[in-house]
C-alpha atoms as a PDB file:
ATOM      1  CA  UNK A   1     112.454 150.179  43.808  1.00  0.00           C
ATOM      2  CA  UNK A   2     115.925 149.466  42.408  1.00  0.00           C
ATOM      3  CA  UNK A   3     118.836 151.858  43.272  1.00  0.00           C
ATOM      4  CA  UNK A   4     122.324 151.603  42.337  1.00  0.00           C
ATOM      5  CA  UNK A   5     125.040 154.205  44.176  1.00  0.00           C
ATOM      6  CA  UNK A   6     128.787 153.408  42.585  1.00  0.00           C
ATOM      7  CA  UNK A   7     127.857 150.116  41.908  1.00  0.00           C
ATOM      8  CA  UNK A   8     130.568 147.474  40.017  1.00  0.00           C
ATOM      9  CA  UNK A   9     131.146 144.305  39.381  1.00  0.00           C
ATOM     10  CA  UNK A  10     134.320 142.269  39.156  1.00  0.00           C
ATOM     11  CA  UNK A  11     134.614 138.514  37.631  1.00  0.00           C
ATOM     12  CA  UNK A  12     137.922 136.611  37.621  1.00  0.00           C
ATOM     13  CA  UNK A  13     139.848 139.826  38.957  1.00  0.00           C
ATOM     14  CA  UNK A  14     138.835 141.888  35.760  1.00  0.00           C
ATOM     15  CA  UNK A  15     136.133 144.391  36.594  1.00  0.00           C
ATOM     16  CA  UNK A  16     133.201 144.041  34.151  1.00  0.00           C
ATOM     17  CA  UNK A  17     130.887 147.105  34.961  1.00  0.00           C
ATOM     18  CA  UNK A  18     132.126 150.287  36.977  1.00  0.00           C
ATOM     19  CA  UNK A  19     130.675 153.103  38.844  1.00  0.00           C
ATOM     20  CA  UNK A  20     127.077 152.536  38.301  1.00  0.00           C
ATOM     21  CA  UNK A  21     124.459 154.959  39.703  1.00  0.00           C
ATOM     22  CA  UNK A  22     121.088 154.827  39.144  1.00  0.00           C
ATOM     23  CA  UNK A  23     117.222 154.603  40.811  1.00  0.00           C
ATOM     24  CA  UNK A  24     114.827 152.942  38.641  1.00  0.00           C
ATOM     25  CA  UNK A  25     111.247 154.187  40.578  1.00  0.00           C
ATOM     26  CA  UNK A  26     108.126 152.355  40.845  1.00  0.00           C
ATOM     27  CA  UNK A  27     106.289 152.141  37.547  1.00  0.00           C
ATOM     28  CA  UNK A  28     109.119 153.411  35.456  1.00  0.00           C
ATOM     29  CA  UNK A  29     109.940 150.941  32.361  1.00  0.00           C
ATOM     30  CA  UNK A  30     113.238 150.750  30.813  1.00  0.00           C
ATOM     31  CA  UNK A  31     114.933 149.291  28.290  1.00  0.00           C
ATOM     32  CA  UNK A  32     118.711 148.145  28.315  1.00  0.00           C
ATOM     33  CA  UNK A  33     121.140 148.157  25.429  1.00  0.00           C
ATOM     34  CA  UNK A  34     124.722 147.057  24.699  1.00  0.00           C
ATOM     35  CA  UNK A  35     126.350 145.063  22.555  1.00  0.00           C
ATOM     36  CA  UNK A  36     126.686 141.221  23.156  1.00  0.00           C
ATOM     37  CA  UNK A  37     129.472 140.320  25.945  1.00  0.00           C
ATOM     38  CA  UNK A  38     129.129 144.357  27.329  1.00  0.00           C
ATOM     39  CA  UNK A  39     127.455 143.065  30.989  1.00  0.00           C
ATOM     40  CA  UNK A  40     123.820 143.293  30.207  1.00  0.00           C
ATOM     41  CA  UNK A  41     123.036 140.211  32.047  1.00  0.00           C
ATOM     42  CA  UNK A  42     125.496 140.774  34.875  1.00  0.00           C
ATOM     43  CA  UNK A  43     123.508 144.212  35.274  1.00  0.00           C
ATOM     44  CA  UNK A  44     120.296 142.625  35.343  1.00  0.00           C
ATOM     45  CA  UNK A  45     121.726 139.853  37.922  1.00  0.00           C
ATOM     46  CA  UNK A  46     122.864 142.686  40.471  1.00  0.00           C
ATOM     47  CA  UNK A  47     118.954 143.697  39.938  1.00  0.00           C
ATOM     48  CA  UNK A  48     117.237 140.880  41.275  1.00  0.00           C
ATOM     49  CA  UNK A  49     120.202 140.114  44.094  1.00  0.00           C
ATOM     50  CA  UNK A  50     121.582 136.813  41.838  1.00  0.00           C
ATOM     51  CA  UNK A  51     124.962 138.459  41.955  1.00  0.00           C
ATOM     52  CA  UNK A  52     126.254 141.068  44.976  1.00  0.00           C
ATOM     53  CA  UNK A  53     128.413 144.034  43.670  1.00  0.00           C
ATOM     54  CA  UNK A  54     132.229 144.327  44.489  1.00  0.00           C
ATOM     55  CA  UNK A  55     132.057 147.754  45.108  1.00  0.00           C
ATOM     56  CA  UNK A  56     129.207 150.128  45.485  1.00  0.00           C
ATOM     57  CA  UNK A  57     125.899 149.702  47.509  1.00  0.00           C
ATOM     58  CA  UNK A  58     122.752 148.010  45.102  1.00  0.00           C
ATOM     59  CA  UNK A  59     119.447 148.519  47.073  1.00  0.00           C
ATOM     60  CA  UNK A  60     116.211 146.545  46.116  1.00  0.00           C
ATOM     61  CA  UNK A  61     112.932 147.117  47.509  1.00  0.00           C
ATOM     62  CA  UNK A  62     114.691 149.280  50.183  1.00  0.00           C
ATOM     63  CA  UNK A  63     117.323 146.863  51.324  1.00  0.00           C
ATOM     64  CA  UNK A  64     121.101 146.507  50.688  1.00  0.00           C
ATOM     65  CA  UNK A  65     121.764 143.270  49.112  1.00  0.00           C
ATOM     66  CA  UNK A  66     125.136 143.249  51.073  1.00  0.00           C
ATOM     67  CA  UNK A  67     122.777 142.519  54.312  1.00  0.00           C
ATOM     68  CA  UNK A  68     120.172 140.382  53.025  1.00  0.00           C
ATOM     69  CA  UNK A  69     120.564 136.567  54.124  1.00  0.00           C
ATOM     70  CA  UNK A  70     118.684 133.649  52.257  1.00  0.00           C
ATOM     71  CA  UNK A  71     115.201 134.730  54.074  1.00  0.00           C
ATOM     72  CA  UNK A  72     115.381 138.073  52.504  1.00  0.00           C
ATOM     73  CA  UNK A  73     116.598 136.927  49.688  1.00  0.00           C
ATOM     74  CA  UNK A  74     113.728 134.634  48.561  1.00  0.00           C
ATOM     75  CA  UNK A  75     111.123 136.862  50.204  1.00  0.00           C
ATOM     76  CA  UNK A  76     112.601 139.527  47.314  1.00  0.00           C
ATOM     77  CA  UNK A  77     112.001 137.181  44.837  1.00  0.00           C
ATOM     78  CA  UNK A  78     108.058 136.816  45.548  1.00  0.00           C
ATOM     79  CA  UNK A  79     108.504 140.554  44.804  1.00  0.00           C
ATOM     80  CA  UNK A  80     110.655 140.849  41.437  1.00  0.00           C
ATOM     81  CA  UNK A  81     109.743 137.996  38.639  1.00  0.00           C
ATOM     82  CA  UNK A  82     112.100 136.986  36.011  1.00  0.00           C
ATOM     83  CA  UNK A  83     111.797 136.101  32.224  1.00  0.00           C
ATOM     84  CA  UNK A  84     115.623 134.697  31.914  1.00  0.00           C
ATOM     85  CA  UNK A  85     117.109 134.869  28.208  1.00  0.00           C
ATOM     86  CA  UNK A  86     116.901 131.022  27.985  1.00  0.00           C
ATOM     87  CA  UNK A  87     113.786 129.799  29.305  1.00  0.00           C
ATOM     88  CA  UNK A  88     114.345 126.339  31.610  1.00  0.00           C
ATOM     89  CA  UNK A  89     110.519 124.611  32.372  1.00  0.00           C
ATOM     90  CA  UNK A  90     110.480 120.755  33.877  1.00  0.00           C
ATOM     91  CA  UNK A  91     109.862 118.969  30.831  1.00  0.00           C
ATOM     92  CA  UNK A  92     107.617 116.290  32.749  1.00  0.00           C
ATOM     93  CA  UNK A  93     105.456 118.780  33.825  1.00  0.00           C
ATOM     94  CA  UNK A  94     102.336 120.628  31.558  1.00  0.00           C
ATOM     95  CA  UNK A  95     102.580 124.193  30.931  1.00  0.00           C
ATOM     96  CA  UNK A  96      99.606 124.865  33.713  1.00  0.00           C
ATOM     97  CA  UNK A  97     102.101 122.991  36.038  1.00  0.00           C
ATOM     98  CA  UNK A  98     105.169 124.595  35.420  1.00  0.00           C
ATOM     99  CA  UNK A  99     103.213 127.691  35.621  1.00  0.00           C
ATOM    100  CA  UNK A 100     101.992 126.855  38.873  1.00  0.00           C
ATOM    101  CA  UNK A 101     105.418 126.117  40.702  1.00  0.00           C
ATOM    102  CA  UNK A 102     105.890 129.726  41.996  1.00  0.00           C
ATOM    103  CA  UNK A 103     102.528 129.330  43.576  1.00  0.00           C
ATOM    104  CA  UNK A 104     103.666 125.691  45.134  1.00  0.00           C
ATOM    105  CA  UNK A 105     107.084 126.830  46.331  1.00  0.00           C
ATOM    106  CA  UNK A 106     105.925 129.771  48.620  1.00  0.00           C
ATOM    107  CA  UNK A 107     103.330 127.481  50.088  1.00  0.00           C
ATOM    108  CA  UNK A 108     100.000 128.959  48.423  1.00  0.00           C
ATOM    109  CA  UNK A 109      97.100 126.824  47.892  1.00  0.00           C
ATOM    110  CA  UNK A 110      96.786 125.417  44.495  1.00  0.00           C
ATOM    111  CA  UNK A 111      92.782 125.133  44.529  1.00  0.00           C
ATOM    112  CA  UNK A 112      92.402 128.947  45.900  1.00  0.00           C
ATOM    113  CA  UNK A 113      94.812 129.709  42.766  1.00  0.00           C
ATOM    114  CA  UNK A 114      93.249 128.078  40.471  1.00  0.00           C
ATOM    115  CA  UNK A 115      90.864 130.839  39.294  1.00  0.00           C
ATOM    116  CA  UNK A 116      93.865 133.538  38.678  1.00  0.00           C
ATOM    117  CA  UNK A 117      96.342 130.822  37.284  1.00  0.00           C
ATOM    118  CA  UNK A 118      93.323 130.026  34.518  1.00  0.00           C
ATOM    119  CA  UNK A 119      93.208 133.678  33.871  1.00  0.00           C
ATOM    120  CA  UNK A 120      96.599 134.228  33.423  1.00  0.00           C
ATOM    121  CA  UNK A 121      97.166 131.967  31.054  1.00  0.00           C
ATOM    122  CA  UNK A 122      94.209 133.051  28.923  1.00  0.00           C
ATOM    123  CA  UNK A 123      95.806 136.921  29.140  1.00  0.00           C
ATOM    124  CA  UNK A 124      98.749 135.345  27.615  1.00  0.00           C
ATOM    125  CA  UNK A 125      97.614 133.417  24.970  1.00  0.00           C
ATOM    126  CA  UNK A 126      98.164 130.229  26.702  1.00  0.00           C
ATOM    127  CA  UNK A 127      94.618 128.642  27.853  1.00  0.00           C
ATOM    128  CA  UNK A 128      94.442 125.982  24.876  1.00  0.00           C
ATOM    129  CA  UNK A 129      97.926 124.802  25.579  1.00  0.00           C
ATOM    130  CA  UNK A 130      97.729 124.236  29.845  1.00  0.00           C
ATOM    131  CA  UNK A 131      98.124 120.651  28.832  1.00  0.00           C
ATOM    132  CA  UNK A 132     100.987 120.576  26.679  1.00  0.00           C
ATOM    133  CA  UNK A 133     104.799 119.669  27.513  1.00  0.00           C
ATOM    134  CA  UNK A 134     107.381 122.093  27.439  1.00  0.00           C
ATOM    135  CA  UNK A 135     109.154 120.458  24.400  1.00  0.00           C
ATOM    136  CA  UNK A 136     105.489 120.363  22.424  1.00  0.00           C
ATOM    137  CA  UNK A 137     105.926 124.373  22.540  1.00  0.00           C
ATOM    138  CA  UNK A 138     106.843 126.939  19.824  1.00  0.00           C
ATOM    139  CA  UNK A 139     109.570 129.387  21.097  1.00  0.00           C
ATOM    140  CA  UNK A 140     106.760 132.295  21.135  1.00  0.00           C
ATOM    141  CA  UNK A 141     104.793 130.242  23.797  1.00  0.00           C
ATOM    142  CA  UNK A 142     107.695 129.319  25.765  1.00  0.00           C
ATOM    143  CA  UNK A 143     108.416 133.076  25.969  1.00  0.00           C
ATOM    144  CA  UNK A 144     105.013 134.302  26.573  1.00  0.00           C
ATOM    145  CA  UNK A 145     104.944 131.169  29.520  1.00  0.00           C
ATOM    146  CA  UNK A 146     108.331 132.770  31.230  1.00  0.00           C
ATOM    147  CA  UNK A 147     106.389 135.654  31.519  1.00  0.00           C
ATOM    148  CA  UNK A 148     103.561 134.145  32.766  1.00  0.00           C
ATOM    149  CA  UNK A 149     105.451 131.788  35.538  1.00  0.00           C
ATOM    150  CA  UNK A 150     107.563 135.557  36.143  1.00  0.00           C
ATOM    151  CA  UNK A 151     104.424 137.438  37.088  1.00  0.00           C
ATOM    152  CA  UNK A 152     102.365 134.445  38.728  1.00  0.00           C
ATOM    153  CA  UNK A 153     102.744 135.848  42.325  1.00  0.00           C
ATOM    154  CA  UNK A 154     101.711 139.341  41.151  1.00  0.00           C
ATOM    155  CA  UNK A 155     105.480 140.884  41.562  1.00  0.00           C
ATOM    156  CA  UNK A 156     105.911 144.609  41.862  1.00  0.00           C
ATOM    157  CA  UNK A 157     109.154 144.463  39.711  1.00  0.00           C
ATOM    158  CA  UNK A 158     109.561 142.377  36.109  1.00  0.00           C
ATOM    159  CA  UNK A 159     112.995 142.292  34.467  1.00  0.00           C
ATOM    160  CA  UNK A 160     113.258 140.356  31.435  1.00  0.00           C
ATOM    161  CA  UNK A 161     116.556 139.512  29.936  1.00  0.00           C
ATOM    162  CA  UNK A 162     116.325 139.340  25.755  1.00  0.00           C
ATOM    163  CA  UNK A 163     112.956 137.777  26.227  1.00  0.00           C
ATOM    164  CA  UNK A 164     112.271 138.552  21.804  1.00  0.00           C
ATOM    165  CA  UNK A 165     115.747 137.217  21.156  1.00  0.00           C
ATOM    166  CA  UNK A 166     114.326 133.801  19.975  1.00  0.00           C
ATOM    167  CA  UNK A 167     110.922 134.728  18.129  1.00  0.00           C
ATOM    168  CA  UNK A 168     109.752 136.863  15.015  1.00  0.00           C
ATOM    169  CA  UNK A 169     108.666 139.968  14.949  1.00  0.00           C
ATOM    170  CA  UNK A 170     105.259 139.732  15.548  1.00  0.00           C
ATOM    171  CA  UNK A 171     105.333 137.308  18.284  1.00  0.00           C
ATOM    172  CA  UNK A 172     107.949 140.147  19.785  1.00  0.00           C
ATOM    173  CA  UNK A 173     105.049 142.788  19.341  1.00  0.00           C
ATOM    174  CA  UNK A 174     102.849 140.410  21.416  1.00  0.00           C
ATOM    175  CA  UNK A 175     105.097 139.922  24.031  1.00  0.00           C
ATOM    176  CA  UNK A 176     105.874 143.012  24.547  1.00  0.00           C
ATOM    177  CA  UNK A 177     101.923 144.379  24.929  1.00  0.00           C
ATOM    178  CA  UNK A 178     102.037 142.111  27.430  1.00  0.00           C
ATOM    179  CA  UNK A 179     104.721 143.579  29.190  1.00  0.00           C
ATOM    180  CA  UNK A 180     103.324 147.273  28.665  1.00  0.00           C
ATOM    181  CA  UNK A 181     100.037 146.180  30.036  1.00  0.00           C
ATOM    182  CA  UNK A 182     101.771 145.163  32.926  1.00  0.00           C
ATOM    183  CA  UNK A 183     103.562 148.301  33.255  1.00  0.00           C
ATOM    184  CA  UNK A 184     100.254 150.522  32.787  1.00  0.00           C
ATOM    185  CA  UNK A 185      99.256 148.372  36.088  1.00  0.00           C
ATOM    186  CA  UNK A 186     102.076 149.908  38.215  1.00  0.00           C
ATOM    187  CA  UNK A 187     104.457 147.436  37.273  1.00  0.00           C
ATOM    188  CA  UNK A 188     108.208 148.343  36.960  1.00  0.00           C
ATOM    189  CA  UNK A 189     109.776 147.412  33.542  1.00  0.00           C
ATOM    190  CA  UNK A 190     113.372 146.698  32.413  1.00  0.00           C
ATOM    191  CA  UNK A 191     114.204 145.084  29.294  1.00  0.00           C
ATOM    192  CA  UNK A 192     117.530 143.996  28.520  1.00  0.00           C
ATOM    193  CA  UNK A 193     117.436 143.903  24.580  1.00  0.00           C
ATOM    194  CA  UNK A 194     119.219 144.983  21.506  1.00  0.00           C
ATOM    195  CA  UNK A 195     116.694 145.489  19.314  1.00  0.00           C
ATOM    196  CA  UNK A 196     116.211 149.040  18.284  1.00  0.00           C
ATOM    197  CA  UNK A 197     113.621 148.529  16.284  1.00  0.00           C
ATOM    198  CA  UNK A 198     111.541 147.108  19.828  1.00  0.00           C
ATOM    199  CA  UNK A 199     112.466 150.073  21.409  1.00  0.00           C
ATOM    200  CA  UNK A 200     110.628 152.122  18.785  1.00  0.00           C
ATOM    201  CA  UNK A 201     107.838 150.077  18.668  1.00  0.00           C
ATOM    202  CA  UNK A 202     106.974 151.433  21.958  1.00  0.00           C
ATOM    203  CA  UNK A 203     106.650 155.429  21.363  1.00  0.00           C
ATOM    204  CA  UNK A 204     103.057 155.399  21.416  1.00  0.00           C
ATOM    205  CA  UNK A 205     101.910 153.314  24.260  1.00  0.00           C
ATOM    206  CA  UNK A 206     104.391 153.891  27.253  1.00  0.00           C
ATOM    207  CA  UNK A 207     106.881 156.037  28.424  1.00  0.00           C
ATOM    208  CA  UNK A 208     110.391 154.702  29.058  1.00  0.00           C
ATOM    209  CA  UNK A 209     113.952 155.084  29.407  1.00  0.00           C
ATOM    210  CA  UNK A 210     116.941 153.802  27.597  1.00  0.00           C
ATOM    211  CA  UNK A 211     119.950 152.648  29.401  1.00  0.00           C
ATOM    212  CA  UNK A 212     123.033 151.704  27.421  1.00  0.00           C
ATOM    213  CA  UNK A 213     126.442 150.076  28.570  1.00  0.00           C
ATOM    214  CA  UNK A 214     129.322 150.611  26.841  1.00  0.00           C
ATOM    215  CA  UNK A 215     133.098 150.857  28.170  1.00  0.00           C
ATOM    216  CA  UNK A 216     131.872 148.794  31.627  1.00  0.00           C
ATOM    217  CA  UNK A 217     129.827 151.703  32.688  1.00  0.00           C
ATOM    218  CA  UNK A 218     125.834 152.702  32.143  1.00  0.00           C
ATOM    219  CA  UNK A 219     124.750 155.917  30.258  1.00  0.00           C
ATOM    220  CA  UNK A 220     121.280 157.085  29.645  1.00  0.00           C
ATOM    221  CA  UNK A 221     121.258 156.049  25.957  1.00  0.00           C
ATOM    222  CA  UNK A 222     118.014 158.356  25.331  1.00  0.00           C
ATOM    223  CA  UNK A 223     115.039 160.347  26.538  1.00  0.00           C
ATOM    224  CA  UNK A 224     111.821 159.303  27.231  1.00  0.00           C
ATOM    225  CA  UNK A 225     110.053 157.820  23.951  1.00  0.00           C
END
C-alpha cells in the first residue's frame, strides 16, 4: 500500500528525515512516535503524496509520487482519508454538510448517499448533532467528525495525525475503537501519536506496529502488541 525505499526529506537546505525504508501492507495498523519537532507530520505528508521526497522513491497504491500529476494525485486521495492534527470544517456549514463535501467534490450524488452518510454518522456518535455548526462542537466530536469526513468515500488507507491530542482519555478510547473497527475491515492504520499509554490500550484488540523517529531516521520502536 505504502512503500518507502531510501526515502528523505529536506526543508530549507537542512535535511529533516533520512534514509527511510519501509512497506506498510494492506491491513497492517501502525502507530508513529517521536518527540515533538522530530518529522512526524512531514512523514505522514510523504504518505498521502502532500509533500514529494528529496531523495529516495515513496510509492502509494503502486505508484511513484515522483510521476503522479494532479489527476493521480486527487484520484489517490479518494483512496487514502485524512484526520489532520488540527481539524479545519466550513463553519457555515452543519456537521452532515461538512461531512458530505468529499462526496460533493468527486461528483457523487448526494440523494444516493444519503443512506451511508446517515449511517456513518450514527457509527460515530454523531447522528443527534448533523445539524450543528462546527463552532457548537466539543473537541471529541470535532475529532470523531475528521474521521468521519476521512473515511466518507470508503478509503483503503486512513492516516491520522495526533487525532487524541486535543481530548480526554476516554473520548481517546472512543476514537480509537473507531479506528480499530476500521482496521478489522481491511483498513490500513497509521497513527502518528505520542501517547504511550494509547499504544497500550490497544494489546488486546489489534495487532500493530510501532514506528519511532529519532535522529531524522525511522526505527521499528517495537513488536507487534
Amino acid at each position: 500500500m505504502i512503500e518507502l525505499e531510501n526515502a528523505a526529506y529536506s526543508y530549507g537546505g537542512a535535511e529533516l528525515l533520512s534514509d527511510m525504508s519501509l512497506q506498510l501492507g494492506a491491513g497492517s495498523f501502525h502507530f508513529l512516535t517521536g518527540p515533538s519537532g522530530a518529522g512526524k507530520t512531514t512523514f505522514l505528508k510523504l504518505c498521502y503524496a502532500e509533500l514529494v521526497p528529496s531523495a529516495g522513491t515513496v510509492r502509494l497504491l503502486g505508484q511513484d509520487v515522483r510521476q503522479m500529476d494532479r489527476d493521480d494525485v486527487a484520484r489517490l486521495r479518494r483512496r487514502v482519508g485524512v484526520v489532520h492534527q488540527d481539524c479545519q470544517f466550513l463553519d457555515h456549514l452543519s456537521l452532515r454538510e461538512n461531512i458530505a463535501l468529499p462526496l460533493e467534490v468527486s461528483g457523487h450524488d448526494m440523494n444516493a448517499d444519503s443512506i451511508n452518510l446517515d449511517e456513518l454518522l450514527g457509527w460515530v456518535g454523531l447522528a443527534e448533532r448533523a445539524r450543528a455548526l462546527p463552532p457548537e462542537l466539543s473537541g471529541g466530536e470535532r475529532q470523531r467528525a475528521a474521521l468521519a469526513r476521512a473515511v466518507i468515500m470508503s478509503p483503503d488507507v486512513i492516516i491520522a495525525d495526533e487525532p487524541t491530542g486535543n481530548i480526554d482519555w476516554e473520548m481517546s478510547l472512543r476514537l480509537l475503537t473507531l479506528l480499530v473497527e476500521l482496521n478489522k475491515m481491511g483498513k490500513t492504520i497509521v497513527i502518528a501519536t505520542h501517547d504511550l499509554n494509547l499504544i497500550r490500550a490497544t494489546k488486546a484488540e489489534v495487532s500493530a506496529r510501532v514506528l519511532r523517529i529519532a535522529n531524522r531516521r525511522l526505527q521499528l520502536a517495537g513488536s507487534d502488541l
